[in-house]
Protein backbone atom coordinates (compact mmCIF):
# COMPACT_ATOMS: atom_id res chain seq x y z
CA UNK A 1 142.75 71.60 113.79
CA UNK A 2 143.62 68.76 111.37
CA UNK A 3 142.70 65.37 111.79
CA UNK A 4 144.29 62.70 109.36
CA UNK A 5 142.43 61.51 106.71
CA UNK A 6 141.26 57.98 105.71
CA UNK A 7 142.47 55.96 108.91
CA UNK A 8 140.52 55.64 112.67
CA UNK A 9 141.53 59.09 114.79
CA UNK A 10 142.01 58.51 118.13
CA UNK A 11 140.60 61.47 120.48
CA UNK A 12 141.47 61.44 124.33
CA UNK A 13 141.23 63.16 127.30
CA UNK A 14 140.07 62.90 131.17
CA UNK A 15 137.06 62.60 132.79
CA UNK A 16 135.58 61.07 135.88
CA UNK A 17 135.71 57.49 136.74
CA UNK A 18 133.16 55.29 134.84
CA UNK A 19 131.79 58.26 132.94
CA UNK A 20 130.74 57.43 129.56
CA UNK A 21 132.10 59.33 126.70
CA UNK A 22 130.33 59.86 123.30
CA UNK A 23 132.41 61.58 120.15
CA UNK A 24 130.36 62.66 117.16
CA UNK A 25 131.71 63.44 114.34
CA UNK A 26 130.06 64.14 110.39
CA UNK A 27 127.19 61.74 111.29
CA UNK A 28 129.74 59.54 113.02
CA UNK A 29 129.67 58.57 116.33
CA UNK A 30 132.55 56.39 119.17
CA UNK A 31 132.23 55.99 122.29
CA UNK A 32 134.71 55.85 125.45
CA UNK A 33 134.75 54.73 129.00
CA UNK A 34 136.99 56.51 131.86
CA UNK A 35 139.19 54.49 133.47
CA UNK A 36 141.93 55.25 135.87
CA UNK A 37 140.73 58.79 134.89
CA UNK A 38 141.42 58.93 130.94
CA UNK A 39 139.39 57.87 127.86
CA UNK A 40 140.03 56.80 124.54
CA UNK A 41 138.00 56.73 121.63
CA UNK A 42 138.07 56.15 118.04
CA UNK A 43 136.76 57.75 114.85
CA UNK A 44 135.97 55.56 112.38
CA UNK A 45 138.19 56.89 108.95
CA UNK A 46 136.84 60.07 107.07
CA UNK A 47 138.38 62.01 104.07
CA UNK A 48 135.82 65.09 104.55
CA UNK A 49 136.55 67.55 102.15
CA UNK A 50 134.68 70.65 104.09
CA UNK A 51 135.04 71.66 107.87
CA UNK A 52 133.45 69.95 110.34
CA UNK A 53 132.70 69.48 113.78
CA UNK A 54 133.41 67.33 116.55
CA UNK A 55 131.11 67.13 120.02
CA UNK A 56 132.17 65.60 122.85
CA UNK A 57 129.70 64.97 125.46
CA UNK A 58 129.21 63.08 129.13
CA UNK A 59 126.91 63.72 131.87
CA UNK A 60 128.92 66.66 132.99
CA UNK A 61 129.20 68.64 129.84
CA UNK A 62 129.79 69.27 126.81
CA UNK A 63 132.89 70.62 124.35
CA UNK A 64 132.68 71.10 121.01
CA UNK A 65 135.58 71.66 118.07
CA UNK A 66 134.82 73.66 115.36
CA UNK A 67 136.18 74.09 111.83
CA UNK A 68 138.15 70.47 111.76
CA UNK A 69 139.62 69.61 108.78
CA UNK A 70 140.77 66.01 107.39
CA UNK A 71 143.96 65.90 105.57
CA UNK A 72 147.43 64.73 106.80
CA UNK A 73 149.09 65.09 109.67
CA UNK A 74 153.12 65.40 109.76
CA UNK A 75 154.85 65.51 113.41
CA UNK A 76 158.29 67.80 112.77
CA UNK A 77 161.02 66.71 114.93
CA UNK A 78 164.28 67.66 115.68
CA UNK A 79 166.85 70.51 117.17
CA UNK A 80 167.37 74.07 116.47
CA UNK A 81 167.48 73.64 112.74
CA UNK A 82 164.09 71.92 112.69
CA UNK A 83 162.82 74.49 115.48
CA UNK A 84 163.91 77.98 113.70
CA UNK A 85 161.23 79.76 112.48
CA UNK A 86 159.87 81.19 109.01
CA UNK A 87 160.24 85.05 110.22
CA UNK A 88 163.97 84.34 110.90
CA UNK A 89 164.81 82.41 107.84
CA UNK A 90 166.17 84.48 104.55
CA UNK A 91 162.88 83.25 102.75
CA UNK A 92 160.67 84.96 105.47
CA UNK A 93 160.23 88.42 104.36
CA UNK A 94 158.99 87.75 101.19
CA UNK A 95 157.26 84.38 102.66
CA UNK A 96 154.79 85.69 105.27
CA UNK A 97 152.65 88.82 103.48
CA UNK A 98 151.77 85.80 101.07
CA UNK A 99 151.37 83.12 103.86
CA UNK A 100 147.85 82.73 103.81
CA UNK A 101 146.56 79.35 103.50
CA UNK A 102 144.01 77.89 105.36
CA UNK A 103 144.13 74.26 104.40
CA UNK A 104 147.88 74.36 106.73
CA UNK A 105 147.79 74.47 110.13
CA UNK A 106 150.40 74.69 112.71
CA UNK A 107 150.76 72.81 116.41
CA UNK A 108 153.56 73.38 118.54
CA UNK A 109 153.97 71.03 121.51
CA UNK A 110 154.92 73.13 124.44
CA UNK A 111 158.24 72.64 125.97
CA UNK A 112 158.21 70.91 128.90
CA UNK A 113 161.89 70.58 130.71
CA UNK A 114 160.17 68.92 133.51
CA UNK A 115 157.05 68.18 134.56
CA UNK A 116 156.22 69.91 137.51
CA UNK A 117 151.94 69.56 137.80
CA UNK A 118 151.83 72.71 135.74
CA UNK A 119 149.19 72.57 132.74
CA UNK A 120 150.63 73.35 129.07
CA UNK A 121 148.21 74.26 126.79
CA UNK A 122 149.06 74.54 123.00
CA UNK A 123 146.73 75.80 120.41
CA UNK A 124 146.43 74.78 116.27
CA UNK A 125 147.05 78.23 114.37
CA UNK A 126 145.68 79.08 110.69
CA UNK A 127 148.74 79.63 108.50
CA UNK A 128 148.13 83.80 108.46
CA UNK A 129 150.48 86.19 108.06
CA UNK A 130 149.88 87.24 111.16
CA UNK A 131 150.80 83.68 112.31
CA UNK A 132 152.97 81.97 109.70
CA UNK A 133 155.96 83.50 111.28
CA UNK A 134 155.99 81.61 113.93
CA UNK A 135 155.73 78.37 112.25
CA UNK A 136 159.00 75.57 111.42
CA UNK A 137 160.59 77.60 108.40
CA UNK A 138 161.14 73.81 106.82
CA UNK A 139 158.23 72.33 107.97
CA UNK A 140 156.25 75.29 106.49
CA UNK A 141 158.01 75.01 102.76
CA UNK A 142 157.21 71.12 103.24
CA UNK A 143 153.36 71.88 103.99
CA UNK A 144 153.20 73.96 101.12
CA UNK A 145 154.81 71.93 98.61
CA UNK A 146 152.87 69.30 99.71
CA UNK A 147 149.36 70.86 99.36
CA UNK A 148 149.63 72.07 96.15
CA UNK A 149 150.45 68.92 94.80
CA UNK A 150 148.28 66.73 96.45
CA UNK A 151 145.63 69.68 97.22
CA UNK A 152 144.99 67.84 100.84
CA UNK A 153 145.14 69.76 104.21
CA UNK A 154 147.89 69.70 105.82
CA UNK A 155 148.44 69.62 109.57
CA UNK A 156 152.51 70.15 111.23
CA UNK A 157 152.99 69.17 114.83
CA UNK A 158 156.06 71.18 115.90
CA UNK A 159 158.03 68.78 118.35
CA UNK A 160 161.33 69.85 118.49
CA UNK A 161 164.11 71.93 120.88
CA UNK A 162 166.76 73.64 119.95
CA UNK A 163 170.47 71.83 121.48
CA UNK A 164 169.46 68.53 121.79
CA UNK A 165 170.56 65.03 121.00
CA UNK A 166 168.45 62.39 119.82
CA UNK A 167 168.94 60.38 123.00
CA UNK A 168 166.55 63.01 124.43
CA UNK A 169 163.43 62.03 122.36
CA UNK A 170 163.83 58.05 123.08
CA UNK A 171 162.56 55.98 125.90
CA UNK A 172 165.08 54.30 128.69
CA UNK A 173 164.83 51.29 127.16
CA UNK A 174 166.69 52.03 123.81
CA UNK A 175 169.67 53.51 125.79
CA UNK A 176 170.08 50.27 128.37
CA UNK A 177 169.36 47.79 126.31
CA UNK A 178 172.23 48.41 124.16
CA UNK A 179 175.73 48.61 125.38
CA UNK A 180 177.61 51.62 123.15
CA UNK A 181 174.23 53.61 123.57
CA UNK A 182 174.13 53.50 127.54
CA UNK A 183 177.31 55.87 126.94
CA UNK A 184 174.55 58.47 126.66
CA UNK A 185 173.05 57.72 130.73
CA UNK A 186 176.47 56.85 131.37
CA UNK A 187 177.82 60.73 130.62
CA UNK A 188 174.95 62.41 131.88
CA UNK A 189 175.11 60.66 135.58
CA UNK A 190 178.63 61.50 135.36
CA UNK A 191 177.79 65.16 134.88
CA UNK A 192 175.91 64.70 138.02
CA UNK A 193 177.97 63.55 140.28
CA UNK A 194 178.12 65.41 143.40
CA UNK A 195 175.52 67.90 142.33
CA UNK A 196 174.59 70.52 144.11
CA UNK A 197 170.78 72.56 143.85
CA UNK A 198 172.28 75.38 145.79
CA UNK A 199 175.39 75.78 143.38
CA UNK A 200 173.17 74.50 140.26
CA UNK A 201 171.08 78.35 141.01
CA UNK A 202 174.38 80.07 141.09
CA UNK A 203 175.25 78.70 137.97
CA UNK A 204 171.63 79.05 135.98
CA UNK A 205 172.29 82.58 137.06
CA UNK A 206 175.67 82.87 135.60
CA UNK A 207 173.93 81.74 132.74
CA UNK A 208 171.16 83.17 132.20
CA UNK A 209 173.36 86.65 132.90
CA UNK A 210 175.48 85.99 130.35
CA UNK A 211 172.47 84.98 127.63
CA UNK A 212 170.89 88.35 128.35
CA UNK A 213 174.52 90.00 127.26
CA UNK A 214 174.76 87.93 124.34
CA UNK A 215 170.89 89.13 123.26
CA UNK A 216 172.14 93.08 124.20
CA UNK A 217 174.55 92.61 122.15
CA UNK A 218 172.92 91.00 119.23
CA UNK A 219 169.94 93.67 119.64
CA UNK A 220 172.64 96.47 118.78
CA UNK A 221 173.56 94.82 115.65
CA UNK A 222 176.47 93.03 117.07
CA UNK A 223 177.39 90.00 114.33
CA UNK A 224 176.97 86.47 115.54
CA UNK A 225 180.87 85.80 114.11
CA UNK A 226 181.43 88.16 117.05
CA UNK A 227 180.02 87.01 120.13
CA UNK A 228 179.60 83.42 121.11
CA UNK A 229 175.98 81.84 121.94
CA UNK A 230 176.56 80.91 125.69
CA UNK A 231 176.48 76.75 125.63
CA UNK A 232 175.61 74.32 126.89
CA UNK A 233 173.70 75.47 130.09
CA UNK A 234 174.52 74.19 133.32
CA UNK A 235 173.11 70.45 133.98
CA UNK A 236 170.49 69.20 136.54
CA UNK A 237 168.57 66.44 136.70
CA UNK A 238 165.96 67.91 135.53
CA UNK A 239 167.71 69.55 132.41
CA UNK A 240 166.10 69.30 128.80
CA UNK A 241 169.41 67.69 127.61
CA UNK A 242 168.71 64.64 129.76
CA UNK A 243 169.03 61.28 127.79
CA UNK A 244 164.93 60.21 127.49
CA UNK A 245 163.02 63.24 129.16
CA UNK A 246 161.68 64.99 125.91
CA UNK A 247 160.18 61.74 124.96
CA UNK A 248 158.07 61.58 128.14
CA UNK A 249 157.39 65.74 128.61
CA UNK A 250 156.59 66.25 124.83
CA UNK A 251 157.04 63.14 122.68
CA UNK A 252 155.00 60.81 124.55
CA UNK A 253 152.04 63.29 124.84
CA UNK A 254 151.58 63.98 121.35
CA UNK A 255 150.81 60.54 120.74
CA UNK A 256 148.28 58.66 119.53
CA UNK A 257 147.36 61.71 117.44
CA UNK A 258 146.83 60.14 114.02
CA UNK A 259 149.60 60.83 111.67
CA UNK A 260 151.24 60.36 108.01
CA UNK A 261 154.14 60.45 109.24
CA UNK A 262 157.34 62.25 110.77
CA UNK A 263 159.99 65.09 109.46
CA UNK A 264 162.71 65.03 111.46
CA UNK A 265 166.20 67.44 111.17
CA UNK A 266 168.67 66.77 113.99
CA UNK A 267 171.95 65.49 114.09
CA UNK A 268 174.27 68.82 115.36
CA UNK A 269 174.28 67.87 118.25
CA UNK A 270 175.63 64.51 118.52
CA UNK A 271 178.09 64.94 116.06
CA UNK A 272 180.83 64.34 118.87
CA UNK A 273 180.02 60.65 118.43
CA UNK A 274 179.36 60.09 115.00
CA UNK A 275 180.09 56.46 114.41
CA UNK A 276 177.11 55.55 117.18
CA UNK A 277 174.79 57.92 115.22
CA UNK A 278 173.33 55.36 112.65
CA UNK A 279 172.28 53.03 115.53
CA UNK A 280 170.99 55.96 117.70
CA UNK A 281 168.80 57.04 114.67
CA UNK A 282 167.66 53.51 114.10
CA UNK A 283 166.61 52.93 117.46
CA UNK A 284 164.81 56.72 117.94
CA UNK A 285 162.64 55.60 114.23
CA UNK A 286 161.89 52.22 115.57
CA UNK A 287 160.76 54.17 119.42
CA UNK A 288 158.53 56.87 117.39
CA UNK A 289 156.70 53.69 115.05
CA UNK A 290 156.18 51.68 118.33
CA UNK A 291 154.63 54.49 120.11
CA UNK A 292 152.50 55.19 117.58
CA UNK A 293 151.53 51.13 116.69
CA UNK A 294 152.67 51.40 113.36
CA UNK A 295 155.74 50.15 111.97
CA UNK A 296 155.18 51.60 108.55
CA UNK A 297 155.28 55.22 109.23
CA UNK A 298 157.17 57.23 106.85
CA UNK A 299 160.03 59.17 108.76
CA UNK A 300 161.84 61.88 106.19
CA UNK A 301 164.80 63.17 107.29
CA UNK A 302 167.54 65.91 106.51
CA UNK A 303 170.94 65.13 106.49
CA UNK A 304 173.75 67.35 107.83
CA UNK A 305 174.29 70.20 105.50
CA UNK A 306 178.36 71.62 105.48
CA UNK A 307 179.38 73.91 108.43
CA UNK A 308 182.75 74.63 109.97
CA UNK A 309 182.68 73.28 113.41
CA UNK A 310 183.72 76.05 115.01
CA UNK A 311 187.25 76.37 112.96
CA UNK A 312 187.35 72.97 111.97
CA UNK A 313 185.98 72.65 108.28
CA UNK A 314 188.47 70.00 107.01
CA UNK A 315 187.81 68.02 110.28
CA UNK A 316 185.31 64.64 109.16
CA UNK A 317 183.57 64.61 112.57
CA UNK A 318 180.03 65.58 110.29
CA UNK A 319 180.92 63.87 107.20
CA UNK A 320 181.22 60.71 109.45
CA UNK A 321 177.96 61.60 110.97
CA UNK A 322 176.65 62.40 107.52
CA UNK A 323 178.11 58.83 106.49
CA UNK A 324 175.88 57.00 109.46
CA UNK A 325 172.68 59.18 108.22
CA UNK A 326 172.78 57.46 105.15
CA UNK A 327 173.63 54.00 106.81
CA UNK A 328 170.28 54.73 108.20
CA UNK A 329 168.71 56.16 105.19
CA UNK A 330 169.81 52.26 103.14
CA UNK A 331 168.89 50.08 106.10
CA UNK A 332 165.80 51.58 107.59
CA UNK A 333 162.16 50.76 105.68
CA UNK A 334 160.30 53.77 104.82
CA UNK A 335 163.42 55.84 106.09
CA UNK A 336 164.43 58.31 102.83
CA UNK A 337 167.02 61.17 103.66
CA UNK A 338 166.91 65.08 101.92
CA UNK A 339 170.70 66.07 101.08
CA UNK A 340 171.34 69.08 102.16
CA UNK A 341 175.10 69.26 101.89
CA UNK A 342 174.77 72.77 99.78
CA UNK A 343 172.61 74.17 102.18
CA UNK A 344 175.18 74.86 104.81
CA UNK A 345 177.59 78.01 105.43
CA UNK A 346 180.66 77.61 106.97
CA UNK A 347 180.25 79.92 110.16
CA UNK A 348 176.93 79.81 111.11
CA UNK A 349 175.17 76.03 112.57
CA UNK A 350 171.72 77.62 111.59
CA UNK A 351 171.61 78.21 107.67
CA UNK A 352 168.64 80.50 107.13
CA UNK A 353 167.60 79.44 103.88
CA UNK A 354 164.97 77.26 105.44
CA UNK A 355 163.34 76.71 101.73
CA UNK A 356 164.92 74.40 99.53
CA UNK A 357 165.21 71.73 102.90
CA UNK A 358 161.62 71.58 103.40
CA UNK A 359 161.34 71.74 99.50
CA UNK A 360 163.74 68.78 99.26
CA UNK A 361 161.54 66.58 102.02
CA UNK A 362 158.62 67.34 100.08
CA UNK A 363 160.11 65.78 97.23
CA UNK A 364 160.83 62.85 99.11
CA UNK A 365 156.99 62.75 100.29
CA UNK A 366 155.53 62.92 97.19
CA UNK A 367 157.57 60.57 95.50
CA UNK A 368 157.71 57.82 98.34
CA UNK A 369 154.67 58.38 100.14
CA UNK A 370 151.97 59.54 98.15
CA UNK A 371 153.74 57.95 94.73
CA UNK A 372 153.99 60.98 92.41
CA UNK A 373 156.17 60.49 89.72
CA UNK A 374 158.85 63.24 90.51
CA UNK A 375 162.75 62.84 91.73
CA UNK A 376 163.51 63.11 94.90
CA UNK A 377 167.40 61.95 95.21
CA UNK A 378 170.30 63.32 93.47
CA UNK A 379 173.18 61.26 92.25
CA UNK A 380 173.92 58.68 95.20
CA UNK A 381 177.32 56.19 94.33
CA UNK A 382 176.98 53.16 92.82
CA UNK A 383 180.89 51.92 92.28
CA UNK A 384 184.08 53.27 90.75
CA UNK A 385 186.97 51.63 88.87
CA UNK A 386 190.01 52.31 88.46
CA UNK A 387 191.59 52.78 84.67
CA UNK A 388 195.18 53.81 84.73
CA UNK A 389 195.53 56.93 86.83
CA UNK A 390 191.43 58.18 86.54
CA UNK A 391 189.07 57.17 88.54
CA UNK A 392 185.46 55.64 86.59
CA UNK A 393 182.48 56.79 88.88
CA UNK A 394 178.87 55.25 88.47
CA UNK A 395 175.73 57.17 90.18
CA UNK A 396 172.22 56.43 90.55
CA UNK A 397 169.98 59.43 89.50
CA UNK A 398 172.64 61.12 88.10
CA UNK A 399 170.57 62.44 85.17
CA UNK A 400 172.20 65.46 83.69
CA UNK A 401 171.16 67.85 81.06
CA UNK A 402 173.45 67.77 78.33
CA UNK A 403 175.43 71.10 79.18
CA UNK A 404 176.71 68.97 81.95
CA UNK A 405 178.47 66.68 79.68
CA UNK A 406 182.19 67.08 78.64
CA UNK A 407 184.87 69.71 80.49
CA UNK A 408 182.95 72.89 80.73
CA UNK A 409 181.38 72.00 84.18
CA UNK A 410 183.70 72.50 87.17
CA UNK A 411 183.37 70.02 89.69
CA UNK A 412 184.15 70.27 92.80
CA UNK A 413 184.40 68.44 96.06
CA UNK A 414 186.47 64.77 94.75
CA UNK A 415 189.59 63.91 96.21
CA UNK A 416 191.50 60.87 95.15
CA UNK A 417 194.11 58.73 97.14
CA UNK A 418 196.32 55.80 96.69
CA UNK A 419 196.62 53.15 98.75
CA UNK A 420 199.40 54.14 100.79
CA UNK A 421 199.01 57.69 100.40
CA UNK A 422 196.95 60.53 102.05
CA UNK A 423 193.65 62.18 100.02
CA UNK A 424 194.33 65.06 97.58
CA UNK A 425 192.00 67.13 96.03
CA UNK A 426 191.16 66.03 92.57
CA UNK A 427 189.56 67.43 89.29
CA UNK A 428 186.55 66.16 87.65
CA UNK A 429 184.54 65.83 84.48
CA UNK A 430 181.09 64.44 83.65
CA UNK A 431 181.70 61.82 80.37
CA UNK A 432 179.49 59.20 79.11
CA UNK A 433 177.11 59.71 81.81
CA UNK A 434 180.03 58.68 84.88
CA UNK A 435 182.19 60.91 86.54
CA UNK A 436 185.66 60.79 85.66
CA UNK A 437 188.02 62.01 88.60
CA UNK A 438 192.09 62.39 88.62
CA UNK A 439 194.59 64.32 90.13
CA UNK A 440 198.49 64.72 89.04
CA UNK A 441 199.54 64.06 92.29
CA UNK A 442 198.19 60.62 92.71
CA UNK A 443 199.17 58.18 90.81
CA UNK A 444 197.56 54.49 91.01
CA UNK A 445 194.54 55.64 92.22
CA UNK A 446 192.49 53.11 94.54
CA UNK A 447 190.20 55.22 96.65
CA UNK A 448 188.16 58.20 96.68
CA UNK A 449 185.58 60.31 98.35
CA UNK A 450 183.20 63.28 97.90
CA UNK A 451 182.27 66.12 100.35
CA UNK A 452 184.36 64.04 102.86
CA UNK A 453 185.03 67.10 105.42
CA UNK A 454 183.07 69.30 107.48
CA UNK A 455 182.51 72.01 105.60
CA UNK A 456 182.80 71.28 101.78
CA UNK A 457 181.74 73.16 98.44
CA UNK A 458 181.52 69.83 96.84
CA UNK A 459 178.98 70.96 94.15
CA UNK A 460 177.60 67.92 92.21
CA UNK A 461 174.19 68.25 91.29
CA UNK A 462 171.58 66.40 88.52
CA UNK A 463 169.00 68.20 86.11
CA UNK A 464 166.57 68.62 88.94
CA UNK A 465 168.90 70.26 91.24
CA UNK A 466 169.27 67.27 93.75
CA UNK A 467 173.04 67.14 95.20
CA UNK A 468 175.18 64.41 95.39
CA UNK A 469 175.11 62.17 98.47
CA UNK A 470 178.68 62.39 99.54
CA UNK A 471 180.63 59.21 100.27
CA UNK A 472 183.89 57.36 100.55
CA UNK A 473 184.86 53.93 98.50
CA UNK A 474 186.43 52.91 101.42
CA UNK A 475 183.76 52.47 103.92
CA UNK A 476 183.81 49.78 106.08
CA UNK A 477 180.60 50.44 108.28
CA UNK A 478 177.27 48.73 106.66
């Protein structure tokens, strides 16, 4: 395993009552006492640079852990997107012959719908080849980045499940206490009403027959644009997609274990109510600090790259939820957001180039967490005016190499309105380090936006590669 580095580690487990626990550790020794049947002790902070062991004794036994590393510890949450694995991404076949590193190592918490008194074991794995494929595609190119910068092991916590909203991984509390969020219990007890076990198996098996199709299918080369995934699954109240049970059957296990900090790519699915999004967010980062006692943990986070919602790509039911991301992303301390707006493809929800995302939040660690002087954000708005019919745009970290200066650069992705009138699609030109945007058909120009839709090939980029953060002048939500 990995341990983090250079802060106390808390190791726990179960034991008999009043048993007394000792933890050794490179010379270093804690000690615990059981009560109510668990124990809880504390490494003091070690930044060993060679493997090491860790014995745990009592009067009954003995367990020891071998080959422990210290290095930093990142906990991966999210969906599908966060879930989907390095052997199915685009990057994976030439990825995983080379995937051998030994200082990155890979924990998946197992899923847990519902706790039913059954154990769940999980296990660290070596990144191998023979084992990298199984690993977070983006939390893999993150780990990787991130070592060879900062030449530190690296330890990933998979905690993620495909499908689910982000008022799965919060505790009760953050969903009552706040009166749009209880919309979330409000919807599910709906869904419940009158429920019935005995026609709840009739329709898991409906289900699950249909599933198997849709994997025949698949397995005989069947394209995805052809067949629909079979969703959601039938509701219970023990379902996965419950508001608050993935905190307590995965979440809520994995902690205390020491940490740097969290990666976390969700979003899909709660795009149906994207103007509650921001607060939902904000409330899930402040739930994961708390449980962990510590306010100041980084959280990185993707935003929602383009995709065509199911035949809807000018629909703005993801650019709004895009547009709360960064809400959260301005207001949140130690919150910093990876665009991924290029990343997307119109007719698929799972891109599977899996490598410049975790590339793009491992920028964002190494310039805001471990203070490496390299950029992390592309241009992000910072005010327009409005001379005669062109619109003026200022950006942050727009920086441009000079080919990008002057007409020859197509840009794509603007659109311009006037006050009274709809949005059109506008052209644009980098000049004097702004963006200057217009459009024949507006004239008077007073607002504008960029990569305002669901699926967009808005295509603003700086020297490093970094998109634009899209936005609208006319936003009223802070």
């Amino acid at each position: 395993m990995i341990l983090q580095r250079n802060t106390e580690v808390p190791i726990w487990g179960t034991g008999e009552e009043g048993a007394v626990i000792t933890v050794e550790c490179g010379g270093l020794q804690a000690e615990a006492v059981v009560e109510a049947g668990k124990w809880k002790a504390l490494l003091s902070p070690m930044n060993s640079v060679e493997p090491c062991e860790i014995i745990i004794r009592s009067e009954q036994g003995e367990l020891l852990l071998s080959d422990v590393l210290f290095g930093d510890v990142w906990l991966a949450g999210g969906q599908s997107n966060m879930e989907y694995k390095l052997a199915q991404s685009a990057e994976g076949e030439e990825e995983i012959p080379a995937a051998q590193y030994s200082f990155i190592r890979y924990y998946e918490v197992p899923k847990c719908e519902w706790e039913n008194g059954a154990e769940q074991k999980g296990e660290w794995k070596v990144c191998t080849p023979e084992d990298a494929p199984m690993f977070s595609a983006v939390a893999y190119h993150f780990a990787k980045d991130v070592h060879k910068e900062i030449n530190v092991p690296i330890g990933i916590i998979g905690c993620n499940w495909g499908g689910t909203s982000a008022s799965c991984w919060v505790k009760e509390e953050a969903l009552i206490e706040d009166e749009e969020l209880r919309v979330y219990i409000d919807e599910f007890q709906e869904q419940l009403k009158d429920f019935s076990w005995d026609q709840f198996k009739i329709d898991r098996k409906r289900y699950d027959d249909l599933i198997a199709e849709y994997a025949k299918l698949e397995s005989q080369g069947v394209s995805r644009e052809e067949i629909n995934y079979p969703w959601p699954p039938p509701m219970s109240p023990h379902s996965f997609l419950r508001p608050n049970g993935l905190y307590h059957t995965m979440l809520e296990k994995t902690a205390p274990y020491a940490l740097k900090g969290f990666l976390y790519y969700q979003g899909e699915s709660d795009g149906n109510k994207p103007l509650l999004y921001n607060k939902l967010l904000t409330k899930l980062i402040c739930n994961w600090r708390e449980l962990w006692s510590n306010e100041q943990l980084p959280f990185l986070f993707v935003q929602l790259p383009a995709f065509g919602c199911d035949g809807n790509p000018e629909g703005e039911d993801w650019a709004l939820l895009r547009e709360s991301q960064q809400l959260v992303s301005n207001h949140v301390s130690g919150a910093t957001m990876a665009v991924a707006l290029d990343c997307g493809e119109e007719d698929d929800i799972h891109p599977r180039h899996k490598r410049q995302i975790g590339q793009r939040l491992a920028r964002l660690a190494l310039e805001h967490v471990y203070e490496r002087p390299i950029a992390s954000s592309g241009p992000t708005f910072n005010g327009v005016t409005f001379e005669e019919n062109i619109a003026v745009v200022s950006f942050d970290f727009l920086e441009l190499d000079d080919r990008s200066e002057g007409e020859a650069q197509e840009i794509t992705g603007f659109d311009l309105a006037a006050a009274d009138g709809p949005y059109v699609k506008a052209e644009a030109r980098v000049r004097n380090g702004k963006v200057e945007v217009w459009s024949d058909q507006v004239i008077n120009p007073c607002k504008i936006r960029y990569g305002w839709a669901n699926f967009t090939t808005a295509n603003l980029h700086n020297r490093f590669g970094l998109p634009a953060v899209p936005f609208r002048s006319d936003c009223v939500r802070g």
